[in-house]
PDB file of N, CA and C in Angstrom:
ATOM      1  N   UNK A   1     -86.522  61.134  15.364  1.00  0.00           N
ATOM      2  CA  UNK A   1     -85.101  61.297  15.604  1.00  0.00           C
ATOM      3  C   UNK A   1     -84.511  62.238  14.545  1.00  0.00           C
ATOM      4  N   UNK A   2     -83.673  63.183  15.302  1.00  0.00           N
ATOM      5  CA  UNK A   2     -82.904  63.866  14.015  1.00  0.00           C
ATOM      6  C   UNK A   2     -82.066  64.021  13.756  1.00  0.00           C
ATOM      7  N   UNK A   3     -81.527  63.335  11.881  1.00  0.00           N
ATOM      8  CA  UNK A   3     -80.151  62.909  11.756  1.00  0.00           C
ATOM      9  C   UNK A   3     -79.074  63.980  11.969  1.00  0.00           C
ATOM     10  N   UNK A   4     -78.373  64.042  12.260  1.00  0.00           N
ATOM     11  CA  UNK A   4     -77.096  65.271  12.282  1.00  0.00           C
ATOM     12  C   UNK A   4     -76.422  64.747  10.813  1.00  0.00           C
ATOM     13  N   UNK A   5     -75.437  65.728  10.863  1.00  0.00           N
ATOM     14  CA  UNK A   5     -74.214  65.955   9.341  1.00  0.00           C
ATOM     15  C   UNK A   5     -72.841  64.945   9.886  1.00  0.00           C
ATOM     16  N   UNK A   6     -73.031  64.005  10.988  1.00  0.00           N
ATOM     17  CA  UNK A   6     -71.706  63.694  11.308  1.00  0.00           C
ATOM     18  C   UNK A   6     -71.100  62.723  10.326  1.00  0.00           C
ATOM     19  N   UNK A   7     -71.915  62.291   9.674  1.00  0.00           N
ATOM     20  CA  UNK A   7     -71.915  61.131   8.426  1.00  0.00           C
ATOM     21  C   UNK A   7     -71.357  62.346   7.114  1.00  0.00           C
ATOM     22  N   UNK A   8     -71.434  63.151   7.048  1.00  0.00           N
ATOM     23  CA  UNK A   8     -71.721  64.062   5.482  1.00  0.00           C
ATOM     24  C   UNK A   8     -70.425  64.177   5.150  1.00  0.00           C
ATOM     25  N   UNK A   9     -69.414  64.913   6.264  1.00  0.00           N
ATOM     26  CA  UNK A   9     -68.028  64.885   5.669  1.00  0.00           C
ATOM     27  C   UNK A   9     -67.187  63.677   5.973  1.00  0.00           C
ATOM     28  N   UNK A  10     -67.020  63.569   4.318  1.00  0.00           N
ATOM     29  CA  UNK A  10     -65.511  61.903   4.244  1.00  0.00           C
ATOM     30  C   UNK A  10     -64.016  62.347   4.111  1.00  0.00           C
ATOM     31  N   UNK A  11     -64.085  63.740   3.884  1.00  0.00           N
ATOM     32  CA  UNK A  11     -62.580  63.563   3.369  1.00  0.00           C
ATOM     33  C   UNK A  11     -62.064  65.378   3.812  1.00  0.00           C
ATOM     34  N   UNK A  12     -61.278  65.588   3.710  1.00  0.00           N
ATOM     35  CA  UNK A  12     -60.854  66.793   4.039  1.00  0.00           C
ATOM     36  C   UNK A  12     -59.004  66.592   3.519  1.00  0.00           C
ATOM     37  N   UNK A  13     -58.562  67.836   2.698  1.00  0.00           N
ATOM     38  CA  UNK A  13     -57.149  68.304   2.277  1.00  0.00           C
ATOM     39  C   UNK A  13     -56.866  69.570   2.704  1.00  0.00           C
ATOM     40  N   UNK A  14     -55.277  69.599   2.941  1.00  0.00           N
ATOM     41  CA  UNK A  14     -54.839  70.515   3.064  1.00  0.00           C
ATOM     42  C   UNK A  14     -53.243  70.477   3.243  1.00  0.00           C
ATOM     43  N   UNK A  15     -52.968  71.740   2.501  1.00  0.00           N
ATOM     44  CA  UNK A  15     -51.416  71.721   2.723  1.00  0.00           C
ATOM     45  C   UNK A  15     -50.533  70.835   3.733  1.00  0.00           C
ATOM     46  N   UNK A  16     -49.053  71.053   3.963  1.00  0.00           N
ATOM     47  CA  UNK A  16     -48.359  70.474   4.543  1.00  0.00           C
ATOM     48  C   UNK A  16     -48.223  71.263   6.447  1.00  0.00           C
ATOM     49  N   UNK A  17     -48.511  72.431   6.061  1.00  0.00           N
ATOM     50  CA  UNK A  17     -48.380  73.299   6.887  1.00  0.00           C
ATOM     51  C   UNK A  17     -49.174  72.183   8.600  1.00  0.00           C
ATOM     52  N   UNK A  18     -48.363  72.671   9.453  1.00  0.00           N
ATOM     53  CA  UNK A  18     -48.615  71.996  11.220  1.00  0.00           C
ATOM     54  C   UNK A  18     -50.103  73.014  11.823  1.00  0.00           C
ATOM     55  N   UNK A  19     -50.300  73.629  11.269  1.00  0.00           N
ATOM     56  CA  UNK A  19     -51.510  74.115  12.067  1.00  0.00           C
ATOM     57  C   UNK A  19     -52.648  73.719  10.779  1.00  0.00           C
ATOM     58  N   UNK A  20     -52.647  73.287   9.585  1.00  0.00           N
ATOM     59  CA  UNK A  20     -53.788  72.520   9.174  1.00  0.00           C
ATOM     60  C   UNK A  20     -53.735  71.355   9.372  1.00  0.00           C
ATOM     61  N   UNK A  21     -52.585  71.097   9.225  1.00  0.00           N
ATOM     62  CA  UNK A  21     -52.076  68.911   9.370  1.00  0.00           C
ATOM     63  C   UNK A  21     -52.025  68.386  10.437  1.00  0.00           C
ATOM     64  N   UNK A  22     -52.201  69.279  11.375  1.00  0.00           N
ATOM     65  CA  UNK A  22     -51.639  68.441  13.086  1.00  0.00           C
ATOM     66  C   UNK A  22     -52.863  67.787  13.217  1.00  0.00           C
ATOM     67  N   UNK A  23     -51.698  66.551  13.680  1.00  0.00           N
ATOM     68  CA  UNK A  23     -53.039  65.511  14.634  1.00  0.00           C
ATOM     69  C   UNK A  23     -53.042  65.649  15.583  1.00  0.00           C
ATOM     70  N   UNK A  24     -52.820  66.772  16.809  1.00  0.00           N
ATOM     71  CA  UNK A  24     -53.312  67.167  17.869  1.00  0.00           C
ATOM     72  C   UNK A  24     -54.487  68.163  17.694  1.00  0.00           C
ATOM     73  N   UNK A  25     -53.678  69.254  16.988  1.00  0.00           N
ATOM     74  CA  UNK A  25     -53.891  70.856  17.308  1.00  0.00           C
ATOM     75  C   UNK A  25     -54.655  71.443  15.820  1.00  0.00           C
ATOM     76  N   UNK A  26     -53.970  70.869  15.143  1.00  0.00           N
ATOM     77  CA  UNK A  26     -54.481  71.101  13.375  1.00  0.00           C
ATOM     78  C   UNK A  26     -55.793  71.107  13.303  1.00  0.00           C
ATOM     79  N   UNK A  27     -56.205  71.818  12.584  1.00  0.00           N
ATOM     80  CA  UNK A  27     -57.312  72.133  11.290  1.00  0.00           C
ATOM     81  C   UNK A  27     -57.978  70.340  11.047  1.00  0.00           C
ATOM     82  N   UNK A  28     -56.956  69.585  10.627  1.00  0.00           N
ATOM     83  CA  UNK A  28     -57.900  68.475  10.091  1.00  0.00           C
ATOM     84  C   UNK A  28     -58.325  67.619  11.446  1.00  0.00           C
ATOM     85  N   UNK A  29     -57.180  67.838  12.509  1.00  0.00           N
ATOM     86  CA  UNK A  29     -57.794  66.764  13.993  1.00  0.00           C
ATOM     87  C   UNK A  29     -59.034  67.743  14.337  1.00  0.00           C
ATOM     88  N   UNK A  30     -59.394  68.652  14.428  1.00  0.00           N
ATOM     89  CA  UNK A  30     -60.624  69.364  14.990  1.00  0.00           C
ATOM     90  C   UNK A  30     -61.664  69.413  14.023  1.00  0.00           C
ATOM     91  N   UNK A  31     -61.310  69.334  12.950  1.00  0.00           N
ATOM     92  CA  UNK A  31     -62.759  68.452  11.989  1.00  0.00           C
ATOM     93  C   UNK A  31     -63.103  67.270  12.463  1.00  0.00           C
ATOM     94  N   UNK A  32     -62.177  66.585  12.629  1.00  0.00           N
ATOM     95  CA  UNK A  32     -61.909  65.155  12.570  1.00  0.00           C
ATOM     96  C   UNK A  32     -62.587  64.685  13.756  1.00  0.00           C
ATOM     97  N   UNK A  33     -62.914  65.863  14.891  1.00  0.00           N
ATOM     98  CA  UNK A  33     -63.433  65.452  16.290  1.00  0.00           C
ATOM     99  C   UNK A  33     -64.560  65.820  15.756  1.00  0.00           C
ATOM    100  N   UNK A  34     -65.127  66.185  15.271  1.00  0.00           N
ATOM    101  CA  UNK A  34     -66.519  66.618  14.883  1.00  0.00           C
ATOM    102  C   UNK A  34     -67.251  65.548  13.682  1.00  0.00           C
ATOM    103  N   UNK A  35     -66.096  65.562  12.416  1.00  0.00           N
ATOM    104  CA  UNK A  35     -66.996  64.376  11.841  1.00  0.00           C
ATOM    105  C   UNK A  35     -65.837  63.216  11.305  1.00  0.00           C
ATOM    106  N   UNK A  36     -66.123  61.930  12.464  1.00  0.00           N
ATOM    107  CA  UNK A  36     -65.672  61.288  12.330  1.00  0.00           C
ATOM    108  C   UNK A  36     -64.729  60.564  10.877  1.00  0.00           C
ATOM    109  N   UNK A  37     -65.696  60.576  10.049  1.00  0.00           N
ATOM    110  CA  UNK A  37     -65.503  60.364   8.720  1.00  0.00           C
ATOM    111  C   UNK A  37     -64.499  60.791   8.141  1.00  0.00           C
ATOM    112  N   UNK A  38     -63.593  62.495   8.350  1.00  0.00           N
ATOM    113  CA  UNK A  38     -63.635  63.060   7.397  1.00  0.00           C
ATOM    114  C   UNK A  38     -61.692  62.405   7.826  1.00  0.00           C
ATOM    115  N   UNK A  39     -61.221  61.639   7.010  1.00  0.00           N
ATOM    116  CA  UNK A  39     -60.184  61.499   6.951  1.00  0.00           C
ATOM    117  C   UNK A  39     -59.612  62.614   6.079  1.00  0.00           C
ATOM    118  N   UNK A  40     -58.063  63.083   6.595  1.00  0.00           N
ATOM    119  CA  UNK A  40     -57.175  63.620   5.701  1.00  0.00           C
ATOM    120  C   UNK A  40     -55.974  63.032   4.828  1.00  0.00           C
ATOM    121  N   UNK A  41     -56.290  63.593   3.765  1.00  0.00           N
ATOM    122  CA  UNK A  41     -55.240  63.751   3.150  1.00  0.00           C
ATOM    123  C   UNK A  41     -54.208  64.614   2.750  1.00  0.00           C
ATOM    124  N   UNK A  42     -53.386  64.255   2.348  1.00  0.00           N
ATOM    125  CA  UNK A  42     -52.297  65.861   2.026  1.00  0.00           C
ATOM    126  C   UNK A  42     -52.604  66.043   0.771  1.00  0.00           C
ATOM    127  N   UNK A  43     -52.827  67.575   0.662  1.00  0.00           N
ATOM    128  CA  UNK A  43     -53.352  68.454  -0.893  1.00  0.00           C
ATOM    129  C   UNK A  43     -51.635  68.159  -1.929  1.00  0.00           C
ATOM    130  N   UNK A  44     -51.952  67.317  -2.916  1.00  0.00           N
ATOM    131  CA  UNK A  44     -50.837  66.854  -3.834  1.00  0.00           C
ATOM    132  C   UNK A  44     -51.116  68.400  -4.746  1.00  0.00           C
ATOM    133  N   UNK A  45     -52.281  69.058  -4.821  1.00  0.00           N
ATOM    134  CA  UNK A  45     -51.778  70.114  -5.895  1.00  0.00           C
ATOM    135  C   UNK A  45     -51.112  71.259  -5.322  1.00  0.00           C
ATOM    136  N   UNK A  46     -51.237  70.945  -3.845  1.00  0.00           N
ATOM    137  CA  UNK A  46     -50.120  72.097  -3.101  1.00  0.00           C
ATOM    138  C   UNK A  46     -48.683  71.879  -3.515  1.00  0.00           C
ATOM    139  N   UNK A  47     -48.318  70.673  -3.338  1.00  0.00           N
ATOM    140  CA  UNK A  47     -47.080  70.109  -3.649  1.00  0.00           C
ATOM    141  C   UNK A  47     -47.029  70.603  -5.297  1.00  0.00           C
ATOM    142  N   UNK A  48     -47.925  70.236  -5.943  1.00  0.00           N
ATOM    143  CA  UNK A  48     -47.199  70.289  -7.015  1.00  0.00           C
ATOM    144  C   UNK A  48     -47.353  71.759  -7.425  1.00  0.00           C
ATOM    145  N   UNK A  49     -48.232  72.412  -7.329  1.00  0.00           N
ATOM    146  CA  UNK A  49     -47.815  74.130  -7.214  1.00  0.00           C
ATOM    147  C   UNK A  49     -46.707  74.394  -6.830  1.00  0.00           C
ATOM    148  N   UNK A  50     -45.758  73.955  -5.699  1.00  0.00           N
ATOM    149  CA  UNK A  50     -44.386  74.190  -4.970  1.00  0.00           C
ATOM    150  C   UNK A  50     -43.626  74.237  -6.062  1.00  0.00           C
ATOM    151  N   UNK A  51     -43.706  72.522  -6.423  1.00  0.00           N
ATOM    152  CA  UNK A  51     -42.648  72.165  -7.766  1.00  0.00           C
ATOM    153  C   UNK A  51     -42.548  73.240  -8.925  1.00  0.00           C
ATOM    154  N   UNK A  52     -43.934  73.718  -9.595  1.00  0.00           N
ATOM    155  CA  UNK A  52     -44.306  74.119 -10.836  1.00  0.00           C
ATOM    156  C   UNK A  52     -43.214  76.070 -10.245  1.00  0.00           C
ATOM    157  N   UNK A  53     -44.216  76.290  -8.975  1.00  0.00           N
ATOM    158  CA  UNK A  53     -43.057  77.783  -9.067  1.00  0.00           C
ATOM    159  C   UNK A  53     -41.582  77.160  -9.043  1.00  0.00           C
ATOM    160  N   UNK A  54     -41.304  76.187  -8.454  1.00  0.00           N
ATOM    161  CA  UNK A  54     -39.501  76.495  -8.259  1.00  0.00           C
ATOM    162  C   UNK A  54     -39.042  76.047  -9.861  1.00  0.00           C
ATOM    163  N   UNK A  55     -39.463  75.335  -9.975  1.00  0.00           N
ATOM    164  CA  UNK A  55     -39.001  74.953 -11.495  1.00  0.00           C
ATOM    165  C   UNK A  55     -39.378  76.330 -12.920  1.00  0.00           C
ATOM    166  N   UNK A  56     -40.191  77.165 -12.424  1.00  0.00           N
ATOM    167  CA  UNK A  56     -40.509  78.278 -13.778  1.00  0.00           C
ATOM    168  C   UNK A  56     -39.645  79.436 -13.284  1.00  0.00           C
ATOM    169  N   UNK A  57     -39.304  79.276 -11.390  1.00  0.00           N
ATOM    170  CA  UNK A  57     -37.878  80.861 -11.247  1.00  0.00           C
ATOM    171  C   UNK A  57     -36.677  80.016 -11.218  1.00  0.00           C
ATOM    172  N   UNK A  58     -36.440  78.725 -11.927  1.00  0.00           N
ATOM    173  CA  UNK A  58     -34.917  78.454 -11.898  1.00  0.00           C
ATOM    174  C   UNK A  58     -34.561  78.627 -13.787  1.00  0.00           C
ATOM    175  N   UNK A  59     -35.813  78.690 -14.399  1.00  0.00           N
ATOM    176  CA  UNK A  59     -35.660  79.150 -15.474  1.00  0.00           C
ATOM    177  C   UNK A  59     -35.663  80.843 -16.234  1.00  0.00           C
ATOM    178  N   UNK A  60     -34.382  81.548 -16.683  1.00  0.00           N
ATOM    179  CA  UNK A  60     -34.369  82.830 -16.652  1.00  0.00           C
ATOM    180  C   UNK A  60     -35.681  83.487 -17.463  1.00  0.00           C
ATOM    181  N   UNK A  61     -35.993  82.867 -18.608  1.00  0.00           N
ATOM    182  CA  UNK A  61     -37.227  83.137 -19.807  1.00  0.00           C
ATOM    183  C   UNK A  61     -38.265  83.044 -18.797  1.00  0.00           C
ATOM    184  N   UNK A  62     -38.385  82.079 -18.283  1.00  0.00           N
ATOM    185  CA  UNK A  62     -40.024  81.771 -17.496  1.00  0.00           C
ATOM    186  C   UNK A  62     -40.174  82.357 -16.259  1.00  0.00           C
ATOM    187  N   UNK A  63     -39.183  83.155 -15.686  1.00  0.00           N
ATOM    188  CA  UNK A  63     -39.191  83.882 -14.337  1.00  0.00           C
ATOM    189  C   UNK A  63     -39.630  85.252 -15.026  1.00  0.00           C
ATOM    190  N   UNK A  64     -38.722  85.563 -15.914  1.00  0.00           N
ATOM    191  CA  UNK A  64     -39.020  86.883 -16.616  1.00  0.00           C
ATOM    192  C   UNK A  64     -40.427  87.208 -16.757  1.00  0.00           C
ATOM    193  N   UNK A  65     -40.707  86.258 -18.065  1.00  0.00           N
ATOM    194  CA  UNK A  65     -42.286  86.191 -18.399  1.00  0.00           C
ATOM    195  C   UNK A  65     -43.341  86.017 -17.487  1.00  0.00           C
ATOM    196  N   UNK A  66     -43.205  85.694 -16.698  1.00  0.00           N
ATOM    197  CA  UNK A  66     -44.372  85.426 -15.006  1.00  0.00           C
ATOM    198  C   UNK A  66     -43.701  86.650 -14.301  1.00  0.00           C
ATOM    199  N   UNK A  67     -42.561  87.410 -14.203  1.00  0.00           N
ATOM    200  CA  UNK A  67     -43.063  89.189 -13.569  1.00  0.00           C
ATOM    201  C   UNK A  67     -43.560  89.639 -14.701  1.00  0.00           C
ATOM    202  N   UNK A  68     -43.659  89.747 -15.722  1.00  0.00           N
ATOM    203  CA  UNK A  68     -44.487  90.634 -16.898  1.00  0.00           C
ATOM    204  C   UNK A  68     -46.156  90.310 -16.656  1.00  0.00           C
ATOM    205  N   UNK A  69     -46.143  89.028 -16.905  1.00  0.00           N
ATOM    206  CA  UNK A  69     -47.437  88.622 -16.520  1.00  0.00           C
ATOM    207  C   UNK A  69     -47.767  89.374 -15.319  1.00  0.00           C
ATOM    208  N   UNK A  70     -47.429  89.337 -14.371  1.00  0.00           N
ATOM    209  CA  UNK A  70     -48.250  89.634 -13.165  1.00  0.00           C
ATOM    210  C   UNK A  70     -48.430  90.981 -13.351  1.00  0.00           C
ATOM    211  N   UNK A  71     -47.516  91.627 -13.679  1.00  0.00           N
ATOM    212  CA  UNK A  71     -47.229  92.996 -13.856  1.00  0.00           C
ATOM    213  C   UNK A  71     -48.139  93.853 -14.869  1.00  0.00           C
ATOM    214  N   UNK A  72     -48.799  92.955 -15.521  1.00  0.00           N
ATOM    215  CA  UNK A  72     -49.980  93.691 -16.529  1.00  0.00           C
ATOM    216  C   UNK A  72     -51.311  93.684 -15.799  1.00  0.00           C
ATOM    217  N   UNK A  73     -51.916  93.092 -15.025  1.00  0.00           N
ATOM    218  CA  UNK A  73     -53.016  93.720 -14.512  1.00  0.00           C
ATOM    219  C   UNK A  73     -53.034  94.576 -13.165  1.00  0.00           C
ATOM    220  N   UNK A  74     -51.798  94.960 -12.905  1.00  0.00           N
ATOM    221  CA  UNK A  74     -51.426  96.359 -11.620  1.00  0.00           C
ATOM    222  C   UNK A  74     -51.007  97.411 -13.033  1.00  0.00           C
ATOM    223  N   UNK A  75     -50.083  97.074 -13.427  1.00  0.00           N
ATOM    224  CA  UNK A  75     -50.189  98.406 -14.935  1.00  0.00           C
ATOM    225  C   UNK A  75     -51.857  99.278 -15.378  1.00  0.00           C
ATOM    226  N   UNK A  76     -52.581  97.750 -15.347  1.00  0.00           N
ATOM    227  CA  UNK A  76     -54.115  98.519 -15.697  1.00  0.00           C
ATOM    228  C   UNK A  76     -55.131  99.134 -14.671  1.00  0.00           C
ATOM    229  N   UNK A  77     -54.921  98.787 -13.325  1.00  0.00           N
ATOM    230  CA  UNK A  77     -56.140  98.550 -12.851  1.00  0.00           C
ATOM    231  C   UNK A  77     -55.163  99.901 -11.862  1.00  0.00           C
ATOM    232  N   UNK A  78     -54.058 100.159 -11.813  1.00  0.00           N
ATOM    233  CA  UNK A  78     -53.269 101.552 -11.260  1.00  0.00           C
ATOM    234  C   UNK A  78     -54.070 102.903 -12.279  1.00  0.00           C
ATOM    235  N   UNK A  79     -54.283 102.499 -12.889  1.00  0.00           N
ATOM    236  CA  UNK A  79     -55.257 103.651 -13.966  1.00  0.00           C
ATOM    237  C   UNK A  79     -56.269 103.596 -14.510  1.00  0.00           C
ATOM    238  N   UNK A  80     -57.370 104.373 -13.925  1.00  0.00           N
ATOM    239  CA  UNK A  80     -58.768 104.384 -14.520  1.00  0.00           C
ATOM    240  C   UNK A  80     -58.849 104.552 -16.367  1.00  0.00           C
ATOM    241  N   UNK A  81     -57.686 105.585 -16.725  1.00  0.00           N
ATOM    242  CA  UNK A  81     -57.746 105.459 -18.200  1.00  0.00           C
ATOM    243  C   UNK A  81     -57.319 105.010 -18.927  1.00  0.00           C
ATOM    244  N   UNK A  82     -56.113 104.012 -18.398  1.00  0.00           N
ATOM    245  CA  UNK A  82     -55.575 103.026 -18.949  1.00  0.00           C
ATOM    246  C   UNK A  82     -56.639 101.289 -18.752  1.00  0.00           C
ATOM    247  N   UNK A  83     -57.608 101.074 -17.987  1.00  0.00           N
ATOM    248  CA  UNK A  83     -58.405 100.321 -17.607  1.00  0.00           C
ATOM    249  C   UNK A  83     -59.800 100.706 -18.735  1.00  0.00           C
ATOM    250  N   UNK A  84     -59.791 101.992 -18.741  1.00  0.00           N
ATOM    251  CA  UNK A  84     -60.708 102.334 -19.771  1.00  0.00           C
ATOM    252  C   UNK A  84     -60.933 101.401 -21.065  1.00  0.00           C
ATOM    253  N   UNK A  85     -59.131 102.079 -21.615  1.00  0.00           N
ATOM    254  CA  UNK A  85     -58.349 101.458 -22.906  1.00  0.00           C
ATOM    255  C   UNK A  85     -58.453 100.003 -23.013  1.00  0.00           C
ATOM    256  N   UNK A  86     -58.054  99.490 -22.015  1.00  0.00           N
ATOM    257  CA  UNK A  86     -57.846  98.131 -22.406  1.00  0.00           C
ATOM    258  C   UNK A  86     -59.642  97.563 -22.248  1.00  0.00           C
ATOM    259  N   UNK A  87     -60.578  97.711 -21.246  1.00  0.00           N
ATOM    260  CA  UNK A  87     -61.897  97.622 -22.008  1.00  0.00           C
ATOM    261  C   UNK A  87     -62.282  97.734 -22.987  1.00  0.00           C
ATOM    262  N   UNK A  88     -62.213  98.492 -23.883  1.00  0.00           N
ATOM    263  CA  UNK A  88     -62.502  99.198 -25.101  1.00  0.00           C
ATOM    264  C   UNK A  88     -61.620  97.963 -26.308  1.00  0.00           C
ATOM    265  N   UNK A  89     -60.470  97.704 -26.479  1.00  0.00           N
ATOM    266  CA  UNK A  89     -59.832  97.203 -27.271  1.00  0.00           C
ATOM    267  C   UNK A  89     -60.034  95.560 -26.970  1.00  0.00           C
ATOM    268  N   UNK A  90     -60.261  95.394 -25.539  1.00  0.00           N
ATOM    269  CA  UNK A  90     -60.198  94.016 -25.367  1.00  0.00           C
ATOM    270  C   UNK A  90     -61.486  93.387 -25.189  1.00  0.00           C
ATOM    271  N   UNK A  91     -62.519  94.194 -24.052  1.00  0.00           N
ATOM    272  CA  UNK A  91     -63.570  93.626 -23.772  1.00  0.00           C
ATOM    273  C   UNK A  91     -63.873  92.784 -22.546  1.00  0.00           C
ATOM    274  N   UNK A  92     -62.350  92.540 -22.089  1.00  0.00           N
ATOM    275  CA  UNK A  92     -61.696  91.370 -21.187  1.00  0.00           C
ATOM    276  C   UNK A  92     -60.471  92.156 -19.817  1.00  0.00           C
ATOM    277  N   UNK A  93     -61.318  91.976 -18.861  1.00  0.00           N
ATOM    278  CA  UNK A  93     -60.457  91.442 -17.690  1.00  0.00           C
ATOM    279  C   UNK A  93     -58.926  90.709 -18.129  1.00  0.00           C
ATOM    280  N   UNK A  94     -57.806  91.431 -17.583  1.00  0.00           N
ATOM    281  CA  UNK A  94     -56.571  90.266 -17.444  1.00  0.00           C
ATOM    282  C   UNK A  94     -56.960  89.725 -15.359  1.00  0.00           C
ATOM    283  N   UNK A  95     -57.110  89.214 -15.553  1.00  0.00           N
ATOM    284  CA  UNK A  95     -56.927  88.411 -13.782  1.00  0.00           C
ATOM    285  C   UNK A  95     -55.287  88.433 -13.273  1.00  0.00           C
ATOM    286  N   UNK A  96     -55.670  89.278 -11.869  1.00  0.00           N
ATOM    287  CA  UNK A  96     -54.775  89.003 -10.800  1.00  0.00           C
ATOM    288  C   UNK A  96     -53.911  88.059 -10.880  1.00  0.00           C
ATOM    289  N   UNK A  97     -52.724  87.752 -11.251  1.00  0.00           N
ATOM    290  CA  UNK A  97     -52.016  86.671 -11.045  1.00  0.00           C
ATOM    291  C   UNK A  97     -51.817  86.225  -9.352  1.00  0.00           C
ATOM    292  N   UNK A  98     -51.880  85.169  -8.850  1.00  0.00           N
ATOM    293  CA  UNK A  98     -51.649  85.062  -7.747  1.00  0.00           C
ATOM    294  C   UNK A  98     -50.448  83.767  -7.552  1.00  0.00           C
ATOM    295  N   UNK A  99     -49.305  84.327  -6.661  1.00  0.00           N
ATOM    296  CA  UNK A  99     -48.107  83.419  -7.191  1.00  0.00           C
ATOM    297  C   UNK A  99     -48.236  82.137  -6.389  1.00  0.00           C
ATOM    298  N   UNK A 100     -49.359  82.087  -5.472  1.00  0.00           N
ATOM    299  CA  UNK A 100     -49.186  79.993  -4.942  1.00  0.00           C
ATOM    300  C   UNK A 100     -50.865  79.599  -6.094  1.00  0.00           C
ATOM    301  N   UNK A 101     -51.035  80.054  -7.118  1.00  0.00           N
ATOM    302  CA  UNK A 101     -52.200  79.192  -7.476  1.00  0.00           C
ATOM    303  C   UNK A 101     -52.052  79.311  -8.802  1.00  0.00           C
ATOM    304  N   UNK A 102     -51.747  78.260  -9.280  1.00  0.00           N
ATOM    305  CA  UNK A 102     -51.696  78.279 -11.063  1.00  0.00           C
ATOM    306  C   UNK A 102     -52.382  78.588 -11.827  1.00  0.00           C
ATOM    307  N   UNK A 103     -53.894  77.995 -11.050  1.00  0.00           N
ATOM    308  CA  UNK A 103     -54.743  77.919 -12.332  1.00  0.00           C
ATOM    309  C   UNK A 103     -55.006  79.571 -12.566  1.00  0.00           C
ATOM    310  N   UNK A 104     -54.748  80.578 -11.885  1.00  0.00           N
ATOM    311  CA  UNK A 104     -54.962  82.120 -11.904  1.00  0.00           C
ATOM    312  C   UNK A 104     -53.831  82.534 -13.277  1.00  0.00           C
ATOM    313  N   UNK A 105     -52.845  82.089 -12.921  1.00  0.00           N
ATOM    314  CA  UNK A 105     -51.878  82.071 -13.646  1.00  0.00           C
ATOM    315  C   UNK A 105     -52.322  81.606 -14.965  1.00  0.00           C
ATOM    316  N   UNK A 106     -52.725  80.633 -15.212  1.00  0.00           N
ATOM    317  CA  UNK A 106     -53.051  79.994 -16.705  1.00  0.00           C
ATOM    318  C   UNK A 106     -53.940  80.523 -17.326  1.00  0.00           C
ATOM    319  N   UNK A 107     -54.784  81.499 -16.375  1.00  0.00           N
ATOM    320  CA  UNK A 107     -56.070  82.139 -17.171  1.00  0.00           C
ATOM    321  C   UNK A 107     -55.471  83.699 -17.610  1.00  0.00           C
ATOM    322  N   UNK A 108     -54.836  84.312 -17.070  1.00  0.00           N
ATOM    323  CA  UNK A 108     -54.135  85.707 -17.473  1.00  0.00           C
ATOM    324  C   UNK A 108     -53.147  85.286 -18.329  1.00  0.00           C
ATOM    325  N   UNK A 109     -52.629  83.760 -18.895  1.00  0.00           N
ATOM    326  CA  UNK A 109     -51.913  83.366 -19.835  1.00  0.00           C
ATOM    327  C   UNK A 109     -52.650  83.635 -21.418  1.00  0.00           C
ATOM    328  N   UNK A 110     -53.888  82.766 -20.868  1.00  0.00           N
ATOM    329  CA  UNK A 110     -55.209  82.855 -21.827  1.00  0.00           C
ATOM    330  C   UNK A 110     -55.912  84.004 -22.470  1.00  0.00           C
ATOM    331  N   UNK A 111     -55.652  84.841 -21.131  1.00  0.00           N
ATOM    332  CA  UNK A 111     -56.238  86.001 -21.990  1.00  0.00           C
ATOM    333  C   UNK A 111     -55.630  86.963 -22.965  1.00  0.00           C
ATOM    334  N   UNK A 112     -54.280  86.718 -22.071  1.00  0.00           N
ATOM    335  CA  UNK A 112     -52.951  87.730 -22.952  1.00  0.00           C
ATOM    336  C   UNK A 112     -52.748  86.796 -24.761  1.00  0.00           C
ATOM    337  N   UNK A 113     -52.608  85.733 -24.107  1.00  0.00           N
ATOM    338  CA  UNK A 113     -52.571  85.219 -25.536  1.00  0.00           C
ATOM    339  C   UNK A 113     -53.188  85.588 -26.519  1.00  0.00           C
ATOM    340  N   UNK A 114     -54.729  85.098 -26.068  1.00  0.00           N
ATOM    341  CA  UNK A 114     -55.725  85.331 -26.803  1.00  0.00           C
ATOM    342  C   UNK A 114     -56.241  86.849 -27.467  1.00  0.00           C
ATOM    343  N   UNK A 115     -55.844  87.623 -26.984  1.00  0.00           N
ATOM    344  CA  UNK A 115     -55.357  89.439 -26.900  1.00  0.00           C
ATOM    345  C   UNK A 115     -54.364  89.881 -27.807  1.00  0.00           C
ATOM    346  N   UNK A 116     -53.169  89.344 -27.956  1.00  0.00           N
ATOM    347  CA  UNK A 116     -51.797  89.854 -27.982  1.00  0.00           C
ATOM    348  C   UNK A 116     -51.635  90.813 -29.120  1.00  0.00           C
TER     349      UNK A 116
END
């Protein structure tokens, strides 16, 4: 006899959004017909990503500082000899900021810091 994967997935997340969440039509009911198991839950670090941007653009300092941030690795990577430069002095990649995912955010925090 040969076992299938219908046992393998338990769990499945995802945003709030109606075409991952629907229990008709959604993303998690059409897993969900396939492996019984995989109950959903709602992704809490989506939510709290929501919170973390609205709360850093209702602050003027921390809205500022997150366009600068983002704004330094299109400054470098818009110029081969400015990309040069900052190789040379740094050694280090600044990372893409990407504005729904923090942890991208916390690492181009890290590096600038660690740089400055």
């Amino acid at each position: 006899m040969v076992k299938t994967n219908v046992q393998k997935v338990i769990s499945q997340s995802y945003d709030g959004a109606a075409v991952m969440s629907g229990k008709i039509n959604g993303v998690q009911a059409k897993v969900r017909s396939k492996f019984v198991n995989a109950y959903y839950t709602l992704c809490y670090a989506h939510q709290l990503n929501l919170v973390m941007s609205q709360s850093a653009s209702s602050n003027k300092s921390a809205k500022v500082f997150f366009a600068n941030l983002s704004a330094i690795p299109t400054f470098f990577s818009n110029s081969p000899a400015r990309l040069s430069a900052l190789d040379e002095s740094v050694a280090r990649r600044i990372p893409s900021v990407c504005t729904t995912r923090w942890n991208y955010q916390s690492r181009a925090v890290d590096v600038v810091s660690q740089n400055r």
